[in-house]
PDB file of N, CA and C in Angstrom:
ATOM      1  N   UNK A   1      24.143   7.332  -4.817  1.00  0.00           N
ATOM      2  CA  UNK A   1      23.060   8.293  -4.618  1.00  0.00           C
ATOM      3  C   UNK A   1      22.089   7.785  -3.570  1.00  0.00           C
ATOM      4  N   UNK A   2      21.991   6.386  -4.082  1.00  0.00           N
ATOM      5  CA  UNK A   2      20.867   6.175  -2.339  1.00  0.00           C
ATOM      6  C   UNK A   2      21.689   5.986  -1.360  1.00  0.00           C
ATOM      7  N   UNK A   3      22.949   5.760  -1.197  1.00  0.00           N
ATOM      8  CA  UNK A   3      23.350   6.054   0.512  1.00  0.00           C
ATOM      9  C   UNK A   3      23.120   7.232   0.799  1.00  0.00           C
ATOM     10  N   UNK A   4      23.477   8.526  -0.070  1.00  0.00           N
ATOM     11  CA  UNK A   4      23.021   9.824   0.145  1.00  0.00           C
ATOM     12  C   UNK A   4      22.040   9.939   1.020  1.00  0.00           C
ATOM     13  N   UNK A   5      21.111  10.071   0.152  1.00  0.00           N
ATOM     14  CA  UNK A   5      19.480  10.214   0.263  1.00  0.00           C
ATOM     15  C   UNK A   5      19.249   9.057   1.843  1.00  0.00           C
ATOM     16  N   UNK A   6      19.735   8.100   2.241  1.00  0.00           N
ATOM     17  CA  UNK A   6      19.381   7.516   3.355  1.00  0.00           C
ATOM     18  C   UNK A   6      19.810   8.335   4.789  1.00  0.00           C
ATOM     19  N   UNK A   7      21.389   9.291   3.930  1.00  0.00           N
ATOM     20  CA  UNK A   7      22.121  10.180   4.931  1.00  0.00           C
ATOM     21  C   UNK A   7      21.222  10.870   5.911  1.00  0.00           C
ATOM     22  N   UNK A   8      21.292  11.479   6.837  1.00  0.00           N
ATOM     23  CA  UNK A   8      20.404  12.405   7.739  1.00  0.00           C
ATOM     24  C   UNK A   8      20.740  13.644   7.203  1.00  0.00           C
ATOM     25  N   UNK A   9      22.066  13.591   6.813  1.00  0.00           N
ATOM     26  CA  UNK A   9      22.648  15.243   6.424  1.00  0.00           C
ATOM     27  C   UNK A   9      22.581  15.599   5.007  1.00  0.00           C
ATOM     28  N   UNK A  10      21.789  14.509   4.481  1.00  0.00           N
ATOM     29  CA  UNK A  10      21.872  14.755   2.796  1.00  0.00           C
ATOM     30  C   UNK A  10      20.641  15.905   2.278  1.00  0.00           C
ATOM     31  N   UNK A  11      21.105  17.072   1.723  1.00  0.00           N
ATOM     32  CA  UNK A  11      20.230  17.818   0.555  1.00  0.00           C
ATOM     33  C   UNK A  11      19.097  17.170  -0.091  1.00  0.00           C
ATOM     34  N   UNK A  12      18.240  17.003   0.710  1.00  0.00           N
ATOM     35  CA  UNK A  12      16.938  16.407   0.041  1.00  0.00           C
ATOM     36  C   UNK A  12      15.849  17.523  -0.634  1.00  0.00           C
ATOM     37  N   UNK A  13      16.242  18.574  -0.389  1.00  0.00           N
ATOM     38  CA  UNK A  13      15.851  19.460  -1.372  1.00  0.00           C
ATOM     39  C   UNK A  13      16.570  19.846  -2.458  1.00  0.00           C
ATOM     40  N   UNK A  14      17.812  19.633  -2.601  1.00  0.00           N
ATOM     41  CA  UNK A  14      18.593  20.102  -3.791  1.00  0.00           C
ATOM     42  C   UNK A  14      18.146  18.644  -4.610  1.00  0.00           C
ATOM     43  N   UNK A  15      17.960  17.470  -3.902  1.00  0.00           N
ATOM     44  CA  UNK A  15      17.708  16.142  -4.844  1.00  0.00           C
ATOM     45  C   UNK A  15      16.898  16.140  -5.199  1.00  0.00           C
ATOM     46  N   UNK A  16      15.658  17.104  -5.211  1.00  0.00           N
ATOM     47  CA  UNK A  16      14.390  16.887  -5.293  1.00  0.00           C
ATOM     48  C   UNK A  16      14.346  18.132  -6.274  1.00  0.00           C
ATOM     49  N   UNK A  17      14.886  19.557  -6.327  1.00  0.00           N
ATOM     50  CA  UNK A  17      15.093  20.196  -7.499  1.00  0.00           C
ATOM     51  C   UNK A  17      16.090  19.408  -8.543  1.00  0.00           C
ATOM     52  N   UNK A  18      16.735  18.837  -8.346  1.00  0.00           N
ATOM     53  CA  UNK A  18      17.570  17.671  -9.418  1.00  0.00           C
ATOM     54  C   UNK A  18      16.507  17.410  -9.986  1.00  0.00           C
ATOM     55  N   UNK A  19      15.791  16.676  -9.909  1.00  0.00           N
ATOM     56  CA  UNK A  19      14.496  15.848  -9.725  1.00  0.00           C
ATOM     57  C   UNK A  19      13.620  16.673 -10.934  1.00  0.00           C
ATOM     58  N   UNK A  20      13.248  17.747 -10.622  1.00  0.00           N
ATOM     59  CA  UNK A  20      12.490  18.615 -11.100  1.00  0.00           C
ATOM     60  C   UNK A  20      12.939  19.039 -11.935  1.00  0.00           C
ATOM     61  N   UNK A  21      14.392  19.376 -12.185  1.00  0.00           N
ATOM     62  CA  UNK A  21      14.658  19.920 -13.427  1.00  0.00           C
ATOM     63  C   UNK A  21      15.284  18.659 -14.371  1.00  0.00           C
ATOM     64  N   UNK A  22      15.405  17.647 -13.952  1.00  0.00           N
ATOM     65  CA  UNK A  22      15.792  16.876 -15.246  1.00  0.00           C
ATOM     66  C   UNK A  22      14.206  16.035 -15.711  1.00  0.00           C
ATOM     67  N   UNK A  23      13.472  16.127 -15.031  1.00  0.00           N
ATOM     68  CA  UNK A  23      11.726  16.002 -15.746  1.00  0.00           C
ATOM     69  C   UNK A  23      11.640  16.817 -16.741  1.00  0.00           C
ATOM     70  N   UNK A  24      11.952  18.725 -16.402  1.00  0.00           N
ATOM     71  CA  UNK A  24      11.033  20.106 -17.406  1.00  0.00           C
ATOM     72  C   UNK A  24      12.456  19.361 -18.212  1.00  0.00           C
ATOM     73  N   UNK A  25      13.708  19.201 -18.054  1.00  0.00           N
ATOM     74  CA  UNK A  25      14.324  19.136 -19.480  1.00  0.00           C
ATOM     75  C   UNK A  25      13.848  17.905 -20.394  1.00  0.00           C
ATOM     76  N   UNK A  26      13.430  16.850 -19.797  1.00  0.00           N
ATOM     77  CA  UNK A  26      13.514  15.502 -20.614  1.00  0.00           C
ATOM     78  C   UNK A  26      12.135  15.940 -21.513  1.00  0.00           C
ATOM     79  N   UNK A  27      11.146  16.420 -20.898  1.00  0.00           N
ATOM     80  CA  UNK A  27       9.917  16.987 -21.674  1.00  0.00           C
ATOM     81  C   UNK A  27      10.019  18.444 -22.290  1.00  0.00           C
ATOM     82  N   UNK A  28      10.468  19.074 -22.212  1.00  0.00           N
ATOM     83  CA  UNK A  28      10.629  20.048 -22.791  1.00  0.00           C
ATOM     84  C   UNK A  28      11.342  20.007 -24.106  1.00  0.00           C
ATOM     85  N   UNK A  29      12.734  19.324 -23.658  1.00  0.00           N
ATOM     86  CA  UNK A  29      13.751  18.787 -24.878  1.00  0.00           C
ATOM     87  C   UNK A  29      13.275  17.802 -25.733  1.00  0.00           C
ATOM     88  N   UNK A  30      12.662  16.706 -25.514  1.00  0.00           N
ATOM     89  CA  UNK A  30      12.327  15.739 -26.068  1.00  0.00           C
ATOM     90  C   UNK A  30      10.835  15.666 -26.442  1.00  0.00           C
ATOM     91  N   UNK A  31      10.164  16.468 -25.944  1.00  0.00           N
ATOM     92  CA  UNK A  31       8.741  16.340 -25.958  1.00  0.00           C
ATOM     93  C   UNK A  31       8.907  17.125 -26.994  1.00  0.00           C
ATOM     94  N   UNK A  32       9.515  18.151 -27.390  1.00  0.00           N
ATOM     95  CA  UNK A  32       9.390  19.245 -28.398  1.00  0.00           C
ATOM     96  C   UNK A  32       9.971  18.849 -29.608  1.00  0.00           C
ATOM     97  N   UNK A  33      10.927  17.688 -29.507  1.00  0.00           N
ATOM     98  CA  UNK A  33      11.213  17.093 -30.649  1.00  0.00           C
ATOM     99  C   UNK A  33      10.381  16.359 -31.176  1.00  0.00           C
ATOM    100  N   UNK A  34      10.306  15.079 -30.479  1.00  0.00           N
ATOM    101  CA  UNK A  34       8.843  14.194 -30.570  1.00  0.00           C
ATOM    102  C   UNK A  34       7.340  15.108 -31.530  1.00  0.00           C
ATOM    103  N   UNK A  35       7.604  16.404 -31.214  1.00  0.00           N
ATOM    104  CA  UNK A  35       6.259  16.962 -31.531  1.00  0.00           C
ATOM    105  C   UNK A  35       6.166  17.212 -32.658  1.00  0.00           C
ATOM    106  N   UNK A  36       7.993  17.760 -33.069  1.00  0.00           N
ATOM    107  CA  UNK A  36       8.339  18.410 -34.360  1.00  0.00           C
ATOM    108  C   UNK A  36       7.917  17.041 -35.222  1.00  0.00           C
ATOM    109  N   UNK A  37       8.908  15.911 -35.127  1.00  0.00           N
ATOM    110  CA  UNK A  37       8.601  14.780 -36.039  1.00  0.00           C
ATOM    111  C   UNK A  37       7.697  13.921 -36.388  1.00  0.00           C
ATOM    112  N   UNK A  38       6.493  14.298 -35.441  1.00  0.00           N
ATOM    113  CA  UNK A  38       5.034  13.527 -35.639  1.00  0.00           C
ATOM    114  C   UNK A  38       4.324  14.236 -35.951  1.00  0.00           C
ATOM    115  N   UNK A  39       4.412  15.073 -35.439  1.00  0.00           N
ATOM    116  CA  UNK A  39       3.524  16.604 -36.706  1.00  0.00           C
ATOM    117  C   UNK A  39       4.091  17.104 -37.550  1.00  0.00           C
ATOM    118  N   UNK A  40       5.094  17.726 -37.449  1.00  0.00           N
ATOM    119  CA  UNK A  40       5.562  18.615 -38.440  1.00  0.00           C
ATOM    120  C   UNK A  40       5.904  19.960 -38.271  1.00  0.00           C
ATOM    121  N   UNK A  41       5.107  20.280 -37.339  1.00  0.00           N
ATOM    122  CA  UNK A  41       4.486  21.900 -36.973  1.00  0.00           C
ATOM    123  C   UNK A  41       5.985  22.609 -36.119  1.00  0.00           C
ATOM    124  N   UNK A  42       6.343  23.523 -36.485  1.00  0.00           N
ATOM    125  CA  UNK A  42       7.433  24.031 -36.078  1.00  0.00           C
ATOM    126  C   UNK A  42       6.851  24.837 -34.585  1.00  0.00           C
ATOM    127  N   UNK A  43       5.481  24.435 -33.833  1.00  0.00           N
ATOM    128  CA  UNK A  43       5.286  25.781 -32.689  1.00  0.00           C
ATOM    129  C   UNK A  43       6.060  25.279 -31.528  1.00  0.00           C
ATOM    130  N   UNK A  44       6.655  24.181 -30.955  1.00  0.00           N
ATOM    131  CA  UNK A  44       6.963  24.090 -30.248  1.00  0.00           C
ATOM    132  C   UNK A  44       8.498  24.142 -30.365  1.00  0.00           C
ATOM    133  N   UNK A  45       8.844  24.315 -31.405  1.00  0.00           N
ATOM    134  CA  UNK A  45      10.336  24.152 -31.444  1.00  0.00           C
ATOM    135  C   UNK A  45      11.140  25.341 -30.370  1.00  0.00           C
ATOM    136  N   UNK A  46      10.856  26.221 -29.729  1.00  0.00           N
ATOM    137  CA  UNK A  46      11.717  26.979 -28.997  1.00  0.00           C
ATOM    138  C   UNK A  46      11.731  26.644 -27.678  1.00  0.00           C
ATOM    139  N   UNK A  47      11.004  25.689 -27.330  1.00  0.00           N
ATOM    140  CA  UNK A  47      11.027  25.052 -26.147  1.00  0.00           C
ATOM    141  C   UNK A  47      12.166  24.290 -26.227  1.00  0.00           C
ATOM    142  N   UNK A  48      12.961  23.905 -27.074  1.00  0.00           N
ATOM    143  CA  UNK A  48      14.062  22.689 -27.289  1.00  0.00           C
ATOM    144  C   UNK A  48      15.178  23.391 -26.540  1.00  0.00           C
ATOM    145  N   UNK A  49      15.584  24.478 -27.185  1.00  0.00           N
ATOM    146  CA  UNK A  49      16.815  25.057 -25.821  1.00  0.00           C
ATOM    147  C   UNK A  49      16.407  25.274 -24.667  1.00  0.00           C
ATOM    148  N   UNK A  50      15.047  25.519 -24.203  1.00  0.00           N
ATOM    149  CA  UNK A  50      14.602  25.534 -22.648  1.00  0.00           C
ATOM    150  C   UNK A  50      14.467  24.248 -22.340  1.00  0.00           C
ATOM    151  N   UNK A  51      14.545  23.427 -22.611  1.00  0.00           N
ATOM    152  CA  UNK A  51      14.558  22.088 -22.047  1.00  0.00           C
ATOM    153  C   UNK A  51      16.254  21.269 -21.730  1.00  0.00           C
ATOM    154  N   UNK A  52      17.000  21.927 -23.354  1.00  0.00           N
ATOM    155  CA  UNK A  52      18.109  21.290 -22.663  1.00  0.00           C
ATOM    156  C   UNK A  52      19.248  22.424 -21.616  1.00  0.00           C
ATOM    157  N   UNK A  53      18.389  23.202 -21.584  1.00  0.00           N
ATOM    158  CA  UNK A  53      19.363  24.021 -20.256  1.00  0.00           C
ATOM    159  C   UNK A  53      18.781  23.630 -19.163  1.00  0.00           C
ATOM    160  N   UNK A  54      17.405  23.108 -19.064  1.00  0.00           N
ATOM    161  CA  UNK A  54      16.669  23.088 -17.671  1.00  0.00           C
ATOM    162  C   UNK A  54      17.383  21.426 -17.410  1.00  0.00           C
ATOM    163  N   UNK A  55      18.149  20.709 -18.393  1.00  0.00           N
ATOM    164  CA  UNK A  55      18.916  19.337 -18.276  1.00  0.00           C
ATOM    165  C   UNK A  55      20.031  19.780 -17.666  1.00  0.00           C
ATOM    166  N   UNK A  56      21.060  20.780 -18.215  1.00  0.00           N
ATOM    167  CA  UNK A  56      22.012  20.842 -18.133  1.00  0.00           C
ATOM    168  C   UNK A  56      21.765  21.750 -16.653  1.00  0.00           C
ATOM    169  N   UNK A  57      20.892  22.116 -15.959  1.00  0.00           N
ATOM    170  CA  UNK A  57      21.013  22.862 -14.764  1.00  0.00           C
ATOM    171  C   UNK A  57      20.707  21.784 -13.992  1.00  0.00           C
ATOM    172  N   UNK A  58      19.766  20.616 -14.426  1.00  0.00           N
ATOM    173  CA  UNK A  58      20.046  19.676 -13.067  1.00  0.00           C
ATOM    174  C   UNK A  58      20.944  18.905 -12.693  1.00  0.00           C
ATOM    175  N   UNK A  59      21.933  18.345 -14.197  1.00  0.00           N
ATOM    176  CA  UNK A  59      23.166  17.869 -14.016  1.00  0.00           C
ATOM    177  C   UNK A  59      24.286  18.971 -12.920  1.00  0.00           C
ATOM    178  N   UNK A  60      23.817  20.098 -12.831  1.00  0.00           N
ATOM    179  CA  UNK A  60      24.496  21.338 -12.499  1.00  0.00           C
ATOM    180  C   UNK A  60      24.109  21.249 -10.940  1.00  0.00           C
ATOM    181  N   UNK A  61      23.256  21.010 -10.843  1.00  0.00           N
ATOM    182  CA  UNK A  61      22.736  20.683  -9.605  1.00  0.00           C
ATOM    183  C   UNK A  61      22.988  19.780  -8.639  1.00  0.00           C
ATOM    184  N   UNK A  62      22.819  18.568  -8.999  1.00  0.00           N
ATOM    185  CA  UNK A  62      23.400  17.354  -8.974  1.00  0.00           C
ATOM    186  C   UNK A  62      24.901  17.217  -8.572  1.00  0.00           C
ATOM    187  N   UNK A  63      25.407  18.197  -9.521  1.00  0.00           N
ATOM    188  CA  UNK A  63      27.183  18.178  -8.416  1.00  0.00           C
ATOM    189  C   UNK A  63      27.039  18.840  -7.700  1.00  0.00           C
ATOM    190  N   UNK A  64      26.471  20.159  -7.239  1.00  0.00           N
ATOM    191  CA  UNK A  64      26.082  21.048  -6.064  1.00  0.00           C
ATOM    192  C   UNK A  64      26.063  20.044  -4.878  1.00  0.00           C
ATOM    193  N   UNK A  65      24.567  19.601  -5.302  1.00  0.00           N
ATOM    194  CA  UNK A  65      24.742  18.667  -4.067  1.00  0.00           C
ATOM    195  C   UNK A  65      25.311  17.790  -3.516  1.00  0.00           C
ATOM    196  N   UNK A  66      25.981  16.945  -4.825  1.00  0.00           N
ATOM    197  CA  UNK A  66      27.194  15.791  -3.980  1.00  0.00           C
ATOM    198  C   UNK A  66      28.512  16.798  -3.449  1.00  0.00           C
ATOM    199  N   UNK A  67      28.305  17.784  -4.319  1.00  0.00           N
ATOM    200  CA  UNK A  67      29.698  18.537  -3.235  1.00  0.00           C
ATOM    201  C   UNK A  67      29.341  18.915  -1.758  1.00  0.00           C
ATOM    202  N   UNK A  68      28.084  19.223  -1.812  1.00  0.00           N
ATOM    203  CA  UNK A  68      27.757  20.005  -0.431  1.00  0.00           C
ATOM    204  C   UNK A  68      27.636  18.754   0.618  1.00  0.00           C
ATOM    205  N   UNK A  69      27.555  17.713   0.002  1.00  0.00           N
ATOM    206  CA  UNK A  69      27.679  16.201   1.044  1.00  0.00           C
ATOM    207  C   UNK A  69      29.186  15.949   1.432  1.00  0.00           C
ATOM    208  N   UNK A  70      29.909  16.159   0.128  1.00  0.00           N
ATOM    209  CA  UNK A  70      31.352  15.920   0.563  1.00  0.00           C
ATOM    210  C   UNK A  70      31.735  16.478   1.512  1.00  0.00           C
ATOM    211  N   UNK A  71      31.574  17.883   1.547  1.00  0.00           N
ATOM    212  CA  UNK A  71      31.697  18.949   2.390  1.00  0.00           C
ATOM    213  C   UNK A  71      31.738  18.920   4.041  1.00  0.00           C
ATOM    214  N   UNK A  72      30.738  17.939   3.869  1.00  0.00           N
ATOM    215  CA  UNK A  72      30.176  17.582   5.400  1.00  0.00           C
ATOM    216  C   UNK A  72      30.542  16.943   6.353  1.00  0.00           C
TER     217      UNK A  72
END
């Protein structure tokens, strides 16, 4: 990944939405768990599937862009 990113031709915006969406999932997913088990309080619990799709779209992402390098 960092020879990538050193590339001239590398997706530094698709790495940087990578970026962005595996942050909203790790907090979204995990922050909403974390919240459930130290409080108790069930309000955040529907954030838990928006967090692990906003994971599973940057992993999704993430091959986008190493394909679109291969490509090249």
């Amino acid at each position: 990944l960092g020879g990538w990113l050193r590339n001239e031709t590398a997706p530094v915006a698709a790495f940087r939405l990578c970026g962005w969406l595996f942050l909203m999932g790790i907090l979204l997913f995990s922050g909403s768990l974390y919240f459930l088990g130290l409080t108790g309080s069930r309000a955040l619990v529907l954030l838990t599937p928006v967090g692990g799709l906003a994971f599973l779209a940057g992993w999704l992402a993430l091959v986008h862009a190493a394909w679109r390098i291969r490509s090249h």
